[in-house]
N, C-alpha and C. Protein backbone atom coordinates (compact mmCIF):
# COMPACT_ATOMS: atom_id res chain seq x y z
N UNK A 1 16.65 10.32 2.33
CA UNK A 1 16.83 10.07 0.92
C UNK A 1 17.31 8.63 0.74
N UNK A 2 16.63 7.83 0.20
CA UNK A 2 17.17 6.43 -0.29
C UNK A 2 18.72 5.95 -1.00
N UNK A 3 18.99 5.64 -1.22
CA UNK A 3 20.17 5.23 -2.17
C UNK A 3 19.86 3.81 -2.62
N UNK A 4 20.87 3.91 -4.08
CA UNK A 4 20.24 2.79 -4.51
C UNK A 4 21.63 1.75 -4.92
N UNK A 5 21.58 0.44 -4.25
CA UNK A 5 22.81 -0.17 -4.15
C UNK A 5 22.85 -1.74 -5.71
N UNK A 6 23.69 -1.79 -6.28
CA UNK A 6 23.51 -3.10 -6.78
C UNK A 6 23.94 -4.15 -5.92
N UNK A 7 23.10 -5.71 -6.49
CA UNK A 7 23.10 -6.77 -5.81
C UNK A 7 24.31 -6.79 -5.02
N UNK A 8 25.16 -7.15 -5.46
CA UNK A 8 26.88 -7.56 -5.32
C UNK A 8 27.03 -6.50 -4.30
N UNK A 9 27.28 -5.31 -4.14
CA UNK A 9 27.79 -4.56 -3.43
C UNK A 9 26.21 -4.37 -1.94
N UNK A 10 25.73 -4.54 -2.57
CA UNK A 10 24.23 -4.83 -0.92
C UNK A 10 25.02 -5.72 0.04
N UNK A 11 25.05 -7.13 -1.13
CA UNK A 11 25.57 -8.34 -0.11
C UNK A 11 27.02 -7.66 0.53
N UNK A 12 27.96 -7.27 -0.31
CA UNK A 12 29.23 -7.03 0.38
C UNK A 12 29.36 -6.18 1.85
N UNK A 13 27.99 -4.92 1.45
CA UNK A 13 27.61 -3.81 2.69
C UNK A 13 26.71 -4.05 3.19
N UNK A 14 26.65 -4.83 3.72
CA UNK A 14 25.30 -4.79 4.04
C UNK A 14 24.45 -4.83 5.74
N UNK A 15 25.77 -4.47 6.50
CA UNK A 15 25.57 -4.43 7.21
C UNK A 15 25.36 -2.19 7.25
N UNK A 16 25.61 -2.01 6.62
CA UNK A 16 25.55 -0.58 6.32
C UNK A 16 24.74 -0.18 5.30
N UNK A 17 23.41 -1.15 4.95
CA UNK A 17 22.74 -1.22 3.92
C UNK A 17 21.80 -0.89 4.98
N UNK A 18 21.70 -1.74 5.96
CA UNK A 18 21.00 -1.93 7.22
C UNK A 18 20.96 -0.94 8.01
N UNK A 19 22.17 -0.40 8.65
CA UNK A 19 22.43 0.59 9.14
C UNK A 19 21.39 2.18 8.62
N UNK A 20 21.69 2.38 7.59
CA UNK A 20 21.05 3.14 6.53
C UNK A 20 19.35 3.41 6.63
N UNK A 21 19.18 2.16 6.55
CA UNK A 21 17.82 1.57 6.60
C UNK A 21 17.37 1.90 7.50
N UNK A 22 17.62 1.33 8.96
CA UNK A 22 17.56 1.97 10.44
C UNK A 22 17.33 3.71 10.20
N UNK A 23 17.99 4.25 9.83
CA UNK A 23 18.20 6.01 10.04
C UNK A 23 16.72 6.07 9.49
N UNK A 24 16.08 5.34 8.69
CA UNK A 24 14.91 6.27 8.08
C UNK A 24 14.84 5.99 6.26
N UNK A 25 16.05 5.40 5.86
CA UNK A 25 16.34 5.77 4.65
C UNK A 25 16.14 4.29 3.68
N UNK A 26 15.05 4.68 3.24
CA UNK A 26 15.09 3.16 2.15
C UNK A 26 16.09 2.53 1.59
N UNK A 27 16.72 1.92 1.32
CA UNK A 27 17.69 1.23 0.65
C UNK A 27 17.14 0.37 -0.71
N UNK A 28 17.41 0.83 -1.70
CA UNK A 28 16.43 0.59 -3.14
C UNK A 28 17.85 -0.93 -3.73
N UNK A 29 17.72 -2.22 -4.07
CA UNK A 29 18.56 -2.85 -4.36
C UNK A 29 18.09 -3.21 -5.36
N UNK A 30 19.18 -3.25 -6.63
CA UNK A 30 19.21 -3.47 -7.94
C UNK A 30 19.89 -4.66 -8.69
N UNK A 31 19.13 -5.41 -9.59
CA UNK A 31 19.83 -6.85 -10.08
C UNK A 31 19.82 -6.34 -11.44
N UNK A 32 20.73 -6.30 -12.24
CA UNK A 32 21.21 -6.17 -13.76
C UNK A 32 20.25 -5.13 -14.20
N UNK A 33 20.47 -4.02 -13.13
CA UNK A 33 20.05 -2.94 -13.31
C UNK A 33 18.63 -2.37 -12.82
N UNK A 34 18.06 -3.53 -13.15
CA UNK A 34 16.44 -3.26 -12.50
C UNK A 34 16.21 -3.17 -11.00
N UNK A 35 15.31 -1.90 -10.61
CA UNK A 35 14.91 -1.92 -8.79
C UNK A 35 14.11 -3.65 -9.05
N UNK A 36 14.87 -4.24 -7.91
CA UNK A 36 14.11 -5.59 -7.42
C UNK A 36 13.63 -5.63 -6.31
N UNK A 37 14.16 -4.72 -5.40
CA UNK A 37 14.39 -5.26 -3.78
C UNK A 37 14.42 -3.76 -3.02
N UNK A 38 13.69 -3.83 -1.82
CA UNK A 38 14.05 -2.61 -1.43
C UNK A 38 14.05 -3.08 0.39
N UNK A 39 15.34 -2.08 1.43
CA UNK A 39 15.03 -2.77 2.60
C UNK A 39 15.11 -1.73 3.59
N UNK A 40 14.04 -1.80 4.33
CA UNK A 40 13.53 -0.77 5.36
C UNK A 40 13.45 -1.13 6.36
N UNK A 41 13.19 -0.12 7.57
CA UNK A 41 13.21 -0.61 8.89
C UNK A 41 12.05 -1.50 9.05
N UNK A 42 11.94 -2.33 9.85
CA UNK A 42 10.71 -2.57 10.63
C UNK A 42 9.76 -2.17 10.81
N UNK A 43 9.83 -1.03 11.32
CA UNK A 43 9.18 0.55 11.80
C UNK A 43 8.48 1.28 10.53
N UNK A 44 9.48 1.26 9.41
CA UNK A 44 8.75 1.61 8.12
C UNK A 44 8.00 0.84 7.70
N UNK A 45 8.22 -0.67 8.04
CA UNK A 45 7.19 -1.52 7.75
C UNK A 45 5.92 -1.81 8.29
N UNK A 46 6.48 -1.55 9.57
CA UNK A 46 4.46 -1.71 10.28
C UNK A 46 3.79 -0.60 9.89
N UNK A 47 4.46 0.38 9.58
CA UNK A 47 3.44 1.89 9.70
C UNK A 47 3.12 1.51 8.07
N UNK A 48 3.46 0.87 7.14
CA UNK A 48 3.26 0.90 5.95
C UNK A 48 1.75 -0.22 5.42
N UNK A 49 2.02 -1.10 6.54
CA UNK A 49 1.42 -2.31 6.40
C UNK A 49 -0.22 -2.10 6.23
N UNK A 50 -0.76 -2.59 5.93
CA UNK A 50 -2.32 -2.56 5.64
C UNK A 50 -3.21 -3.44 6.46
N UNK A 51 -3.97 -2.45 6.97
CA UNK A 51 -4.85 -3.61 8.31
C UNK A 51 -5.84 -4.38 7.24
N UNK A 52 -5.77 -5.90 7.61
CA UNK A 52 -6.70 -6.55 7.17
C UNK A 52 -8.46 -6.94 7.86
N UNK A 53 -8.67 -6.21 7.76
CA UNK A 53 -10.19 -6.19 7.96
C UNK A 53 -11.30 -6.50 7.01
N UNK A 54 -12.39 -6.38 7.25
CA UNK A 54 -12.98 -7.21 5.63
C UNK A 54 -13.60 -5.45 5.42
N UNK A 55 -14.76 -5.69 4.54
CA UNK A 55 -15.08 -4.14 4.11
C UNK A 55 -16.18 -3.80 5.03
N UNK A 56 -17.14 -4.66 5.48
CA UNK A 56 -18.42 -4.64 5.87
C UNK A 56 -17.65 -4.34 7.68
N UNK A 57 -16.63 -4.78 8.35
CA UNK A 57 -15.76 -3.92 9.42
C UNK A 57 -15.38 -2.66 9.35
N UNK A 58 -14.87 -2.10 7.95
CA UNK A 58 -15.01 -1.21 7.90
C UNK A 58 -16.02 0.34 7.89
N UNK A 59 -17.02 -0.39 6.76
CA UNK A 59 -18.40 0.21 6.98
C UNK A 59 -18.97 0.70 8.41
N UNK A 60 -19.06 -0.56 9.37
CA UNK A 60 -19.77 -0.61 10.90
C UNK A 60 -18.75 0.60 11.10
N UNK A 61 -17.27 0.55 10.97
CA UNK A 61 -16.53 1.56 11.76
C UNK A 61 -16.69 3.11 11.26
N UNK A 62 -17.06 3.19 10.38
CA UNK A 62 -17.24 4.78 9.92
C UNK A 62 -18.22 5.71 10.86
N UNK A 63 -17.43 6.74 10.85
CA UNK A 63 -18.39 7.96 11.44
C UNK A 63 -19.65 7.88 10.92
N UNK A 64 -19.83 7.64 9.37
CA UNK A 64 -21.24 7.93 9.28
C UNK A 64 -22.14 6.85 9.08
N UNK A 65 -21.49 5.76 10.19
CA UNK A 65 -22.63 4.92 10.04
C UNK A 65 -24.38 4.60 10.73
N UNK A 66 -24.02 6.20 11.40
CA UNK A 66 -25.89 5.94 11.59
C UNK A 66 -26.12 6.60 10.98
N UNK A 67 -25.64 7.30 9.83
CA UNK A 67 -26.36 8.28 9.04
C UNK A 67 -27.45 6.96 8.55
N UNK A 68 -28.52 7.89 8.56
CA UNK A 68 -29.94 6.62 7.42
C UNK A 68 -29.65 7.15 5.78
N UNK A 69 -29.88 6.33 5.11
CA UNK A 69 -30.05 6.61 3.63
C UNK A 69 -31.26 5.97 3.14
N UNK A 70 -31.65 6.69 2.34
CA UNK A 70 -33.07 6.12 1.43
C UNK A 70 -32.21 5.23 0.25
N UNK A 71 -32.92 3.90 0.07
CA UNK A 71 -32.18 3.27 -0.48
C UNK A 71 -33.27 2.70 -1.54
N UNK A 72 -34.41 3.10 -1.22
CA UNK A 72 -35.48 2.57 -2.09
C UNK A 72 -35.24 3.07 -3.72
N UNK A 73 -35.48 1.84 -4.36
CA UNK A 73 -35.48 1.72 -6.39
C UNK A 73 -36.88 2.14 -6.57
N UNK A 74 -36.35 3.17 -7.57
CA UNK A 74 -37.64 3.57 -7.76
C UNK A 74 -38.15 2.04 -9.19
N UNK A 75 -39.54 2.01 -9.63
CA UNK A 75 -40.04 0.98 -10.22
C UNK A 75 -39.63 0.98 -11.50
N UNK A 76 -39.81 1.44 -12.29
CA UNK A 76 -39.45 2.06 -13.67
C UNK A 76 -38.40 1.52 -14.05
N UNK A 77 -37.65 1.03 -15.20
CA UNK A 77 -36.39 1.02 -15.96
C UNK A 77 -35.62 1.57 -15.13
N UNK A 78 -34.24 1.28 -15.13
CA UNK A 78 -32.75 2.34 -14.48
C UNK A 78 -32.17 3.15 -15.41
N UNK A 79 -32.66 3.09 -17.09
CA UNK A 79 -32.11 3.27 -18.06
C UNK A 79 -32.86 3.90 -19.11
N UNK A 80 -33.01 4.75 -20.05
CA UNK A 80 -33.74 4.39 -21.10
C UNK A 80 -33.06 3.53 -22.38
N UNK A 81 -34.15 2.59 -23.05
CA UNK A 81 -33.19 2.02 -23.99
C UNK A 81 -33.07 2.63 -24.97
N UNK A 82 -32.36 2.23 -25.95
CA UNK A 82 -31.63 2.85 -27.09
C UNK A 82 -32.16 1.86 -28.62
N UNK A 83 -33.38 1.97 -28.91
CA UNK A 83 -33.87 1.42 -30.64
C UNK A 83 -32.86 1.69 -31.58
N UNK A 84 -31.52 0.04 -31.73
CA UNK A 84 -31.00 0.76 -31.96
C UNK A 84 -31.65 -0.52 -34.04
């Protein structure tokens, strides 16, 4: 469960802000009331982090990338129009 500390008292604890943090437990930090800041392990951070890959890496990596698809347009309009 997180707790949520204001500025002033983070800096004062903060070695037990940390501590906290370590166990698993977000530490949510607040400036004139508003969540600004929040501080987590490391550990919460890599597992959180987002691999940067482009999309077309991703694509190649999917299970279904030898599936074949028919990709052919048919000739005709995509639409009918609207007389308006």
């Amino acid at each position: 469960m997180s707790k949520t500390w204001q500025l002033q008292d983070a800096k004062n604890k903060f070695s037990e802000v940390v501590e906290d943090a370590l166990k698993g437990e977000p530490q949510i930090i607040t400036r004139r009331g508003l969540e600004t800041a929040v501080v987590l392990s490391y550990e919460d951070f890599k597992s959180m982090k987002v691999c940067c890959h482009n999309l077309s890496h991703f694509f190649q990596k999917s299970p279904l990338a030898a599936v074949k698809l028919d990709v052919k347009r048919k000739a005709g309009p995509s639409r009918e129009r609207l007389n308006i």
